[in-house]
PDB file of N, CA and C in Angstrom:
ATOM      1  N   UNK A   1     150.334  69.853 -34.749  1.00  0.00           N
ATOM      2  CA  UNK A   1     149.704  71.150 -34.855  1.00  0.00           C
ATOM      3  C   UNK A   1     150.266  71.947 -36.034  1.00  0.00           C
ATOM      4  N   UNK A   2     151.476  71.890 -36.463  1.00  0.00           N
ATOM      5  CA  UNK A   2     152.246  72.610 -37.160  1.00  0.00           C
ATOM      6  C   UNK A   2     151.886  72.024 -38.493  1.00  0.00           C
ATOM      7  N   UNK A   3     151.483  70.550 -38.776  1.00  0.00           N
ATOM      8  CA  UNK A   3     150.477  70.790 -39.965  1.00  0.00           C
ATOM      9  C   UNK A   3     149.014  70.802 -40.114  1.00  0.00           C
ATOM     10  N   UNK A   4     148.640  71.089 -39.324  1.00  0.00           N
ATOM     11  CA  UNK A   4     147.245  71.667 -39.599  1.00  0.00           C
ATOM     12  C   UNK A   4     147.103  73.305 -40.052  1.00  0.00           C
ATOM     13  N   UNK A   5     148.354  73.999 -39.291  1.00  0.00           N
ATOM     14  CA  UNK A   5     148.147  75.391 -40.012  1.00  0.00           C
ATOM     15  C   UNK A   5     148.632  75.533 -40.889  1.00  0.00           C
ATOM     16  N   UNK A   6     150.037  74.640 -41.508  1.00  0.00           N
ATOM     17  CA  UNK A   6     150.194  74.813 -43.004  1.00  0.00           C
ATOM     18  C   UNK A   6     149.353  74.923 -43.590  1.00  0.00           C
ATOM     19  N   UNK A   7     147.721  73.227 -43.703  1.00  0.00           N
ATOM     20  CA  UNK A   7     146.859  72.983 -44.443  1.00  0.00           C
ATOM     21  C   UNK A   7     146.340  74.472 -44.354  1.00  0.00           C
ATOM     22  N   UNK A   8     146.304  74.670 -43.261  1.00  0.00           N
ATOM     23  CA  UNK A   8     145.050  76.096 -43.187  1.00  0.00           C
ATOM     24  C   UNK A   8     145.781  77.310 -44.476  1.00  0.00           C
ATOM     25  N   UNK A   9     147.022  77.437 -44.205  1.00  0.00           N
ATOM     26  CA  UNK A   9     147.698  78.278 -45.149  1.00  0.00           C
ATOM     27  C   UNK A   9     147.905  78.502 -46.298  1.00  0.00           C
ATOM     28  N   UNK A  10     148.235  76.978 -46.591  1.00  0.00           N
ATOM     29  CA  UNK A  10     148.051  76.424 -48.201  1.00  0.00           C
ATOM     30  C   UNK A  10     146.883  76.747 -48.462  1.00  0.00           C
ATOM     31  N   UNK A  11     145.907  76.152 -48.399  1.00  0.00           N
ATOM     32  CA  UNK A  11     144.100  76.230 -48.515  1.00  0.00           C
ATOM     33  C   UNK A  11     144.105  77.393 -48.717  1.00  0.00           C
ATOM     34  N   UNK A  12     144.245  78.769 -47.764  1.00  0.00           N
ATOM     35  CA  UNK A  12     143.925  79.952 -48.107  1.00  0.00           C
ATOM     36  C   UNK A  12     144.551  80.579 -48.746  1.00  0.00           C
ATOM     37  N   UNK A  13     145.682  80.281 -48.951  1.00  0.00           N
ATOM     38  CA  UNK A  13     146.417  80.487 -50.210  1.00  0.00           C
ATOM     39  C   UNK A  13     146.030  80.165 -51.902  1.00  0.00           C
ATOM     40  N   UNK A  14     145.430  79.404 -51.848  1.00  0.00           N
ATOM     41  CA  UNK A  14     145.082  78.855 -52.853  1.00  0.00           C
ATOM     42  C   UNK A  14     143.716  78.795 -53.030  1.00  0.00           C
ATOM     43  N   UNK A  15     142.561  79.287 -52.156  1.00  0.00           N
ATOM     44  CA  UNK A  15     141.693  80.206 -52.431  1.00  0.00           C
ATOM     45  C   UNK A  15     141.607  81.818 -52.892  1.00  0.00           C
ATOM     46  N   UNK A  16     142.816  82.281 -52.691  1.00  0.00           N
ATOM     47  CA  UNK A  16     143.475  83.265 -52.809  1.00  0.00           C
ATOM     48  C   UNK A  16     143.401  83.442 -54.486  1.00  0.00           C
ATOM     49  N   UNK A  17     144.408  82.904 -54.559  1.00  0.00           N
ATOM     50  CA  UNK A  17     144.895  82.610 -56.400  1.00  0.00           C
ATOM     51  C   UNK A  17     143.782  82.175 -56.841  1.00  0.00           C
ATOM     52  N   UNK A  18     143.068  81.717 -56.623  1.00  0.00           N
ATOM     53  CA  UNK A  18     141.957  81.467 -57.480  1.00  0.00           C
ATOM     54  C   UNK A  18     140.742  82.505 -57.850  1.00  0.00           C
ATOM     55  N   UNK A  19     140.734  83.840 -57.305  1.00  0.00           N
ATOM     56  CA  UNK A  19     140.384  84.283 -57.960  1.00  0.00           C
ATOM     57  C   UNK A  19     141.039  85.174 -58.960  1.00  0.00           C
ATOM     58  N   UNK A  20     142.320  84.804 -58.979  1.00  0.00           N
ATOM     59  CA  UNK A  20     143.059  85.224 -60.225  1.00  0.00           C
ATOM     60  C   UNK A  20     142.383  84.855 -61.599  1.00  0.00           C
ATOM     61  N   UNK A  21     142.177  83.350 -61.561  1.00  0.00           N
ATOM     62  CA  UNK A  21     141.463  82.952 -62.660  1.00  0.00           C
ATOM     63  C   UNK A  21     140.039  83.109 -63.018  1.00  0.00           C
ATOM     64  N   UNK A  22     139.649  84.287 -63.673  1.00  0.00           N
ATOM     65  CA  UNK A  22     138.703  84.767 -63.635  1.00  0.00           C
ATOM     66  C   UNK A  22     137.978  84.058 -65.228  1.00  0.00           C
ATOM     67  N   UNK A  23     137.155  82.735 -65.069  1.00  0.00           N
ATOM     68  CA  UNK A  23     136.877  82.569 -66.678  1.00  0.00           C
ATOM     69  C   UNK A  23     136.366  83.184 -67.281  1.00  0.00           C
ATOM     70  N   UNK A  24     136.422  84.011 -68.627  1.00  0.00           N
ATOM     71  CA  UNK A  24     135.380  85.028 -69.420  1.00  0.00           C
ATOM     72  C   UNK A  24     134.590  84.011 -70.238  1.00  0.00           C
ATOM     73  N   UNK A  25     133.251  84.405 -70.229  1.00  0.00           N
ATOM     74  CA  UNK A  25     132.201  84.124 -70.897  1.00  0.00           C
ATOM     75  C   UNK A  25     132.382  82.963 -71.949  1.00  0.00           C
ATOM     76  N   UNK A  26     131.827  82.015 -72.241  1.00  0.00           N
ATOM     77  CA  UNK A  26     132.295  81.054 -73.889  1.00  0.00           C
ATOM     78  C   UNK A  26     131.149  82.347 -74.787  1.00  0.00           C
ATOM     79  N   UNK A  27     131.637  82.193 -75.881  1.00  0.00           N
ATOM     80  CA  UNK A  27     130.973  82.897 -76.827  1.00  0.00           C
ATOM     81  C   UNK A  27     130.255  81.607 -77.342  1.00  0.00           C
ATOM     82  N   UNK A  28     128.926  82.404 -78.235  1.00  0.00           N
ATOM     83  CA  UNK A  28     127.996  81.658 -78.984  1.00  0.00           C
ATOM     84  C   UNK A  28     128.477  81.341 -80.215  1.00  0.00           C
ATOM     85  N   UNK A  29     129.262  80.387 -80.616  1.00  0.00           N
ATOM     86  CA  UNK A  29     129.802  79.754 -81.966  1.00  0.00           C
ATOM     87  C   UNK A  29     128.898  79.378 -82.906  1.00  0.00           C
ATOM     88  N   UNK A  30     127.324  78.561 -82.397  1.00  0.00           N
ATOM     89  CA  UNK A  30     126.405  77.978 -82.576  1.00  0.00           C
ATOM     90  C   UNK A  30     125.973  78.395 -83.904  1.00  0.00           C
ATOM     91  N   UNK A  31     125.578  79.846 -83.928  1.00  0.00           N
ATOM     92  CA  UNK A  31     125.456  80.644 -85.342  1.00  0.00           C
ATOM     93  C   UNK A  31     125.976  81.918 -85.315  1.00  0.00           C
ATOM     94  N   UNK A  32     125.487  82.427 -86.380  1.00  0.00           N
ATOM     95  CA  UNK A  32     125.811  84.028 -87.171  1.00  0.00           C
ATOM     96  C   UNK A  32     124.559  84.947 -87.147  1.00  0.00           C
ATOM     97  N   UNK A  33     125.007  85.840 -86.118  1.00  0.00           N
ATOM     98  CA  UNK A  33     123.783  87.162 -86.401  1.00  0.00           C
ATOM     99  C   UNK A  33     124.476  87.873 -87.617  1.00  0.00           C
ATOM    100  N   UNK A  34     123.550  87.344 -88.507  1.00  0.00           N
ATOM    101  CA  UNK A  34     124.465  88.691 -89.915  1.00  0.00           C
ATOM    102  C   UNK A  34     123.176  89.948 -89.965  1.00  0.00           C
ATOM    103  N   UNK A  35     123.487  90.831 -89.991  1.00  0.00           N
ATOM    104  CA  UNK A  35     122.530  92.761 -89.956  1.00  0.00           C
ATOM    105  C   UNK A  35     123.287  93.090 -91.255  1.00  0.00           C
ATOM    106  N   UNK A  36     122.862  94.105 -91.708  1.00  0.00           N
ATOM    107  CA  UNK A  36     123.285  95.450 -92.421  1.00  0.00           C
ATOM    108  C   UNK A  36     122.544  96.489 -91.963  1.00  0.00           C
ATOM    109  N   UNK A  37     121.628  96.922 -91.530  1.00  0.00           N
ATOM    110  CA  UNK A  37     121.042  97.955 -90.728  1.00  0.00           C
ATOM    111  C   UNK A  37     120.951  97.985 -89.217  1.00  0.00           C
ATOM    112  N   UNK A  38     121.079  99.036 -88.600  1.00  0.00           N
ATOM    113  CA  UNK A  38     120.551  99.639 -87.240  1.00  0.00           C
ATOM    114  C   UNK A  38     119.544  98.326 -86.256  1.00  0.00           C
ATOM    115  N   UNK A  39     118.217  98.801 -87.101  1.00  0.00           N
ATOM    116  CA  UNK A  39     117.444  97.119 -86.826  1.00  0.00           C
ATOM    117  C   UNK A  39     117.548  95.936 -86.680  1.00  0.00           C
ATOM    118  N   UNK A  40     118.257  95.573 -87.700  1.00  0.00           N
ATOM    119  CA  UNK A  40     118.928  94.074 -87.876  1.00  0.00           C
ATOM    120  C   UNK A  40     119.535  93.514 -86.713  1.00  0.00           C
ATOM    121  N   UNK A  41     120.523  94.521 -86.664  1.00  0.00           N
ATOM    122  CA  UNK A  41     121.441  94.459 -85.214  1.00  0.00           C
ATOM    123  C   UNK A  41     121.225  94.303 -83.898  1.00  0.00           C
ATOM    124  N   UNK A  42     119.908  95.269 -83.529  1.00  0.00           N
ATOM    125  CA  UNK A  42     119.304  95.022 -82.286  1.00  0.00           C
ATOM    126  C   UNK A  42     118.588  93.337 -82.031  1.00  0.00           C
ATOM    127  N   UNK A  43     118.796  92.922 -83.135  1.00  0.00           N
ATOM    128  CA  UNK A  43     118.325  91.367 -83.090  1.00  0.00           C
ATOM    129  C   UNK A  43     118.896  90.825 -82.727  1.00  0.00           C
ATOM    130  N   UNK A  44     120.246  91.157 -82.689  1.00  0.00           N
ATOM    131  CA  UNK A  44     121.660  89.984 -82.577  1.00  0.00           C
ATOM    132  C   UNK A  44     121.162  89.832 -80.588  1.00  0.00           C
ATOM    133  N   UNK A  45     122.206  88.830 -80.431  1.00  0.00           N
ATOM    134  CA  UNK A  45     122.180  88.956 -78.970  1.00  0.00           C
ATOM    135  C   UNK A  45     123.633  89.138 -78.373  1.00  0.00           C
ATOM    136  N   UNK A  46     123.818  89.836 -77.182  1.00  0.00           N
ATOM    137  CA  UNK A  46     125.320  90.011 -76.731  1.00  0.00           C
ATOM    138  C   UNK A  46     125.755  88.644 -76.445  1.00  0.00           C
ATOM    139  N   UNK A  47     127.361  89.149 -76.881  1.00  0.00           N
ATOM    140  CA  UNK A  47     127.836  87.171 -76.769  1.00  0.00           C
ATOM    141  C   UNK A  47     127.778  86.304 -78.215  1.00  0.00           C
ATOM    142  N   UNK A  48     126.801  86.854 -78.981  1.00  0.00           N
ATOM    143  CA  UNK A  48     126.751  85.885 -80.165  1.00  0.00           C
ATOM    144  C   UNK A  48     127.739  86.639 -80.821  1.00  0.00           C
ATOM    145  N   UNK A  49     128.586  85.599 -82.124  1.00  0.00           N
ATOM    146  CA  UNK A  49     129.202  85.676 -83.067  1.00  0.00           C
ATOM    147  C   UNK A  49     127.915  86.898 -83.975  1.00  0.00           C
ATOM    148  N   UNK A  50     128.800  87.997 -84.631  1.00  0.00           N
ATOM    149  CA  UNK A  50     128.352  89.112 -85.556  1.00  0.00           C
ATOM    150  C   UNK A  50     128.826  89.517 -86.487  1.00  0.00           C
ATOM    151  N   UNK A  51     127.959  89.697 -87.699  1.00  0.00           N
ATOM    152  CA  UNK A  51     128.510  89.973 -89.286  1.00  0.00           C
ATOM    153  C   UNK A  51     128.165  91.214 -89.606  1.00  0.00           C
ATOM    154  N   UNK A  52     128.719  92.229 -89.573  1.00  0.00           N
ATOM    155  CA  UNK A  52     128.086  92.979 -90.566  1.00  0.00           C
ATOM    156  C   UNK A  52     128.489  93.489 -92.256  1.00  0.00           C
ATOM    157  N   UNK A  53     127.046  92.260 -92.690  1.00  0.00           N
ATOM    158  CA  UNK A  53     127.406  92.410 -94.114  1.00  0.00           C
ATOM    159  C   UNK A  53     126.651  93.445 -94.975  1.00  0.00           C
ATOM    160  N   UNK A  54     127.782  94.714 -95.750  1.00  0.00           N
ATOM    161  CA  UNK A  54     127.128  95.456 -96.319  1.00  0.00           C
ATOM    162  C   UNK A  54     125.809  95.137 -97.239  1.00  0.00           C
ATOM    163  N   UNK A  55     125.128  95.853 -97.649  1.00  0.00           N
ATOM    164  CA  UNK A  55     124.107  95.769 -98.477  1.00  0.00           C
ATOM    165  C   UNK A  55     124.098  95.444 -99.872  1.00  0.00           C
ATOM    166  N   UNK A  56     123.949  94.663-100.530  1.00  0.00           N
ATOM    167  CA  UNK A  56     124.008  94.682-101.624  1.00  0.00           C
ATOM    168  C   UNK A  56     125.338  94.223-101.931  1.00  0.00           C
ATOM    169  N   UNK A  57     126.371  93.456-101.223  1.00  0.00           N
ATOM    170  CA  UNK A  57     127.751  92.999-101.672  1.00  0.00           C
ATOM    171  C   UNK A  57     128.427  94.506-101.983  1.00  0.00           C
ATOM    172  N   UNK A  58     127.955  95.760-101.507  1.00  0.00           N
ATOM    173  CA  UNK A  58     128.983  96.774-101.764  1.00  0.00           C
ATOM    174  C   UNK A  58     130.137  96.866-100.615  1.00  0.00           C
ATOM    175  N   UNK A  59     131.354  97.091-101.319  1.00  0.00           N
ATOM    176  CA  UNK A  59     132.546  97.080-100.193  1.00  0.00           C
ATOM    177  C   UNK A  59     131.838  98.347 -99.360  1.00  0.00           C
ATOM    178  N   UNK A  60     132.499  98.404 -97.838  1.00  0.00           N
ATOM    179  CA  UNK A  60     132.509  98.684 -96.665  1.00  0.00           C
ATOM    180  C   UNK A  60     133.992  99.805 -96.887  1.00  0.00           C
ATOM    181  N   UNK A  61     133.595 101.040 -96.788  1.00  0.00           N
ATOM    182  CA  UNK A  61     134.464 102.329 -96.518  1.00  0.00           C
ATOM    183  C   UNK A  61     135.650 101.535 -94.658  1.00  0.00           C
ATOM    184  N   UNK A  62     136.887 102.176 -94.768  1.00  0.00           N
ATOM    185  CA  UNK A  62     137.278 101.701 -93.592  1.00  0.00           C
ATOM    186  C   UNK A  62     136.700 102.517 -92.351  1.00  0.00           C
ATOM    187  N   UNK A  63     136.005 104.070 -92.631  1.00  0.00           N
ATOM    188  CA  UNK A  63     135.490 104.551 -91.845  1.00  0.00           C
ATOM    189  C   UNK A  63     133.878 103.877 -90.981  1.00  0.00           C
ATOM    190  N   UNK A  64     133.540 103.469 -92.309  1.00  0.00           N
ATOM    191  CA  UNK A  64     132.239 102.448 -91.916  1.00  0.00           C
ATOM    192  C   UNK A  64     132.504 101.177 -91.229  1.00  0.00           C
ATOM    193  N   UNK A  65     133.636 100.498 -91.207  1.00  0.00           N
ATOM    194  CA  UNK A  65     133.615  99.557 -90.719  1.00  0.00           C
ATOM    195  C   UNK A  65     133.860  99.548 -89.379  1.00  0.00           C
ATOM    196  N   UNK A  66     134.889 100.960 -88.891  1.00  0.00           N
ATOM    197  CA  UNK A  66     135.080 101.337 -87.581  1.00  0.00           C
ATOM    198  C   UNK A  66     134.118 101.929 -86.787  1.00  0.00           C
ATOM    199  N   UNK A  67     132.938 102.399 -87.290  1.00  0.00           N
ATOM    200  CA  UNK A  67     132.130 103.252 -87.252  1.00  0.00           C
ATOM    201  C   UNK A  67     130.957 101.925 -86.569  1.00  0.00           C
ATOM    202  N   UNK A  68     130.880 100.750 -87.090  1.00  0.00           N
ATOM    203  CA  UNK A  68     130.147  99.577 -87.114  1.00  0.00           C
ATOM    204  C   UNK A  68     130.911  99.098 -85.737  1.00  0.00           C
ATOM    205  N   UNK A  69     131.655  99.101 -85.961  1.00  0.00           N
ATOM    206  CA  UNK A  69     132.640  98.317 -84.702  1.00  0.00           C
ATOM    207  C   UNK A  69     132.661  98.915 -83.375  1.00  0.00           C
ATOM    208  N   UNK A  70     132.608 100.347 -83.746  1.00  0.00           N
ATOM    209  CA  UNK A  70     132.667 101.760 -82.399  1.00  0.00           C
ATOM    210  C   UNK A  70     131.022 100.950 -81.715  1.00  0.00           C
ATOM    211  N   UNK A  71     130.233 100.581 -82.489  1.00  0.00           N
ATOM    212  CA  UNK A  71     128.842 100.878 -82.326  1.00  0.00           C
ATOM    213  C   UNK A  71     128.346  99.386 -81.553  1.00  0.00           C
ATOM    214  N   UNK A  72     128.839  97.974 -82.016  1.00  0.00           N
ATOM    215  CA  UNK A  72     128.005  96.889 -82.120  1.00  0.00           C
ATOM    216  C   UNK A  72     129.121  95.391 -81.834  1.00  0.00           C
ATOM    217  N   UNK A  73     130.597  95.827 -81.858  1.00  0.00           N
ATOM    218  CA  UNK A  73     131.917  95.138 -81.504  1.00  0.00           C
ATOM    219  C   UNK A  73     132.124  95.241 -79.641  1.00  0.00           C
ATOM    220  N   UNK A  74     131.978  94.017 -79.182  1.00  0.00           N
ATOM    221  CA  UNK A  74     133.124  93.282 -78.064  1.00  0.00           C
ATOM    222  C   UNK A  74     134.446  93.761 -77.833  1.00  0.00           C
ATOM    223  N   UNK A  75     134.534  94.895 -77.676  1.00  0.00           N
ATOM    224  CA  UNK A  75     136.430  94.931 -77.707  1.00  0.00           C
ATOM    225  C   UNK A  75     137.524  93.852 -76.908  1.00  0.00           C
ATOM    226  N   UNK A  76     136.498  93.426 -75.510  1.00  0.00           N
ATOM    227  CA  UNK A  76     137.084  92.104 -74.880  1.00  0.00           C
ATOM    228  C   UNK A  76     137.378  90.916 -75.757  1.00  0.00           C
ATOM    229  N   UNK A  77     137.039  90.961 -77.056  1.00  0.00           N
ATOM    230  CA  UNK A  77     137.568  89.575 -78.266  1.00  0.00           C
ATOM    231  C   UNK A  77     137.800  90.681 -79.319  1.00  0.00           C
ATOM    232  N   UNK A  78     138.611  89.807 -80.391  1.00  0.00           N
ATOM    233  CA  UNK A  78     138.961  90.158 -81.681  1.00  0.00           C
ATOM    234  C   UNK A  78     137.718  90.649 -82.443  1.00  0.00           C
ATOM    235  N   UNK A  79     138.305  91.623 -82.838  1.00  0.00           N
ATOM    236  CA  UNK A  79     137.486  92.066 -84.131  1.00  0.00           C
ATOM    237  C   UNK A  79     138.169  92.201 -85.231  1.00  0.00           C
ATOM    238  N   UNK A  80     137.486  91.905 -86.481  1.00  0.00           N
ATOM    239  CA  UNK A  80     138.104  91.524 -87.771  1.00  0.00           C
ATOM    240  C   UNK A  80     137.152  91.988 -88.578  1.00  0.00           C
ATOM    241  N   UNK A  81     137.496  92.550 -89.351  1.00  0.00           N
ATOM    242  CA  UNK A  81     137.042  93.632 -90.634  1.00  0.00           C
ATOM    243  C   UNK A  81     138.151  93.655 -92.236  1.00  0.00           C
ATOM    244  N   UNK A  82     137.172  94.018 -93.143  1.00  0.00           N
ATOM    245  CA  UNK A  82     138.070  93.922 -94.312  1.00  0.00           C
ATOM    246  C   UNK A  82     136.799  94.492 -95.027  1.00  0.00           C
ATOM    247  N   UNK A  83     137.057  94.705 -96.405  1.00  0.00           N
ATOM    248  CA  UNK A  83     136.081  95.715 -97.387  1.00  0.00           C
ATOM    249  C   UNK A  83     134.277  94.784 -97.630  1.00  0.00           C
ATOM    250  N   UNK A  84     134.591  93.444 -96.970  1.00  0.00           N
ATOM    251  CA  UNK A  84     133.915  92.597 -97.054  1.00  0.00           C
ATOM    252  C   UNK A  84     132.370  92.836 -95.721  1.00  0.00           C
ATOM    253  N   UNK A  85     133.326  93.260 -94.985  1.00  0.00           N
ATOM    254  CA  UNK A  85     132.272  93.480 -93.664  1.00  0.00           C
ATOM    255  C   UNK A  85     133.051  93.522 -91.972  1.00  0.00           C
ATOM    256  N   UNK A  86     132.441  93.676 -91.384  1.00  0.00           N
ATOM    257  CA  UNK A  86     132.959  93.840 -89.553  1.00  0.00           C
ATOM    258  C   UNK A  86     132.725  92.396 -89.546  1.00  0.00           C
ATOM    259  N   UNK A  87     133.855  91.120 -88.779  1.00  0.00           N
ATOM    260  CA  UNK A  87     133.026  90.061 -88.049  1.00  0.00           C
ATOM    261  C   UNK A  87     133.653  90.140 -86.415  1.00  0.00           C
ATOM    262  N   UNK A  88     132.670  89.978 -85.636  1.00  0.00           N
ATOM    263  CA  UNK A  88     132.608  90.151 -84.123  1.00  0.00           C
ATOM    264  C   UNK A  88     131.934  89.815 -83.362  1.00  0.00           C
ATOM    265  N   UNK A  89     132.612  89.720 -81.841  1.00  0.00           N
ATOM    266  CA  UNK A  89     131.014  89.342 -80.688  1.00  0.00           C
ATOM    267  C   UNK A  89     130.392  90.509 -80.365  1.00  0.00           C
ATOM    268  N   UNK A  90     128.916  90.365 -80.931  1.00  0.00           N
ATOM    269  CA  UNK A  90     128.323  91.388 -80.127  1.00  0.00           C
ATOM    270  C   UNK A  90     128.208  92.047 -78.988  1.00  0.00           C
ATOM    271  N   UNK A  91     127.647  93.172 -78.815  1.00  0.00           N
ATOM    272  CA  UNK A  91     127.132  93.805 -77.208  1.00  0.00           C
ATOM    273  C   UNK A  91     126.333  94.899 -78.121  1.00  0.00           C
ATOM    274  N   UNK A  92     125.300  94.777 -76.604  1.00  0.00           N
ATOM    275  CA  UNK A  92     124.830  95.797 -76.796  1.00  0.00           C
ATOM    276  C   UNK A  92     124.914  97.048 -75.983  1.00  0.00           C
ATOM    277  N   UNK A  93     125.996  97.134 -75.174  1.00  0.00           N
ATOM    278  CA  UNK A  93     126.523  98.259 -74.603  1.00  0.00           C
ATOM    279  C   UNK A  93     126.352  99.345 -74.959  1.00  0.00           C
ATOM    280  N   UNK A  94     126.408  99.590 -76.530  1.00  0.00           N
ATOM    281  CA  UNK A  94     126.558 101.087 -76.680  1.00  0.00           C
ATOM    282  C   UNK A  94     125.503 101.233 -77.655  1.00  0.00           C
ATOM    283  N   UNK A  95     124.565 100.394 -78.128  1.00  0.00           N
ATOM    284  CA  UNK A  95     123.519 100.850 -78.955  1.00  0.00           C
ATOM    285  C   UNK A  95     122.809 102.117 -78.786  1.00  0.00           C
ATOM    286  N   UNK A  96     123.209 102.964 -77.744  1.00  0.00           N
ATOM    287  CA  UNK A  96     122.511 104.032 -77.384  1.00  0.00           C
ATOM    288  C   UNK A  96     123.465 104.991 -78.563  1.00  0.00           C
ATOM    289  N   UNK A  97     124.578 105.006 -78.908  1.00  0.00           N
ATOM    290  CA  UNK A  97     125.184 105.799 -79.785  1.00  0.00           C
ATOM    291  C   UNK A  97     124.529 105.706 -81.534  1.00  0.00           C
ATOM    292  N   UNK A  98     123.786 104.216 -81.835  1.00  0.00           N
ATOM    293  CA  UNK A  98     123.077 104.413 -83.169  1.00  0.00           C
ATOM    294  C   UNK A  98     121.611 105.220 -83.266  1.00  0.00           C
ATOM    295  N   UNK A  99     121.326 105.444 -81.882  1.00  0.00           N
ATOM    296  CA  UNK A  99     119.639 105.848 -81.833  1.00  0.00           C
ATOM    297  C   UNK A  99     119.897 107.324 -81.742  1.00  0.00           C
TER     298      UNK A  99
END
């Protein structure tokens, strides 16, 4: 008897911990939503890999790039920016702040 309620203990124990391991999402590696406008962006899909490459190869102000990132960036993954452009996983969580 005394191991059957271990099993029982262990088992629920270890249903327990398991929802510790909570897996997050795989991201879309597959391709690149690249935008430079408002529009562009609403194309992307949440989850996909995102570029935003300025217009015309002009460098990206650091206010613009945070400004891009506040707007159209995953904060749950890395975001990476440089005068070049924002790259990130999308969402569309907050698109209500560009409209």
């Amino acid at each position: 008897m005394h191991t059957l309620v271990r099993l029982f203990l262990l088992s629920t124990a270890a249903l327990s911990l398991s929802a510790c391991f909570d897996d997050a999402p795989r991201i879309d590696q597959s391709g690149l939503c690249t935008y430079n406008t408002d529009p562009q962006a609403e194309r992307c899909t949440p989850g996909q890999m995102a570029w935003f490459k300025p217009d015309q190869e002009q460098p990206i102000s650091e206010q613009g790039a945070l400004s891009v990132a506040a707007a159209y960036c995953d904060f749950n993954h890395q975001v990476m920016y440089n005068r070049a452009g924002v790259l990130c996983v999308f969402t569309d969580q907050r698109l209500h702040v560009v409209k």
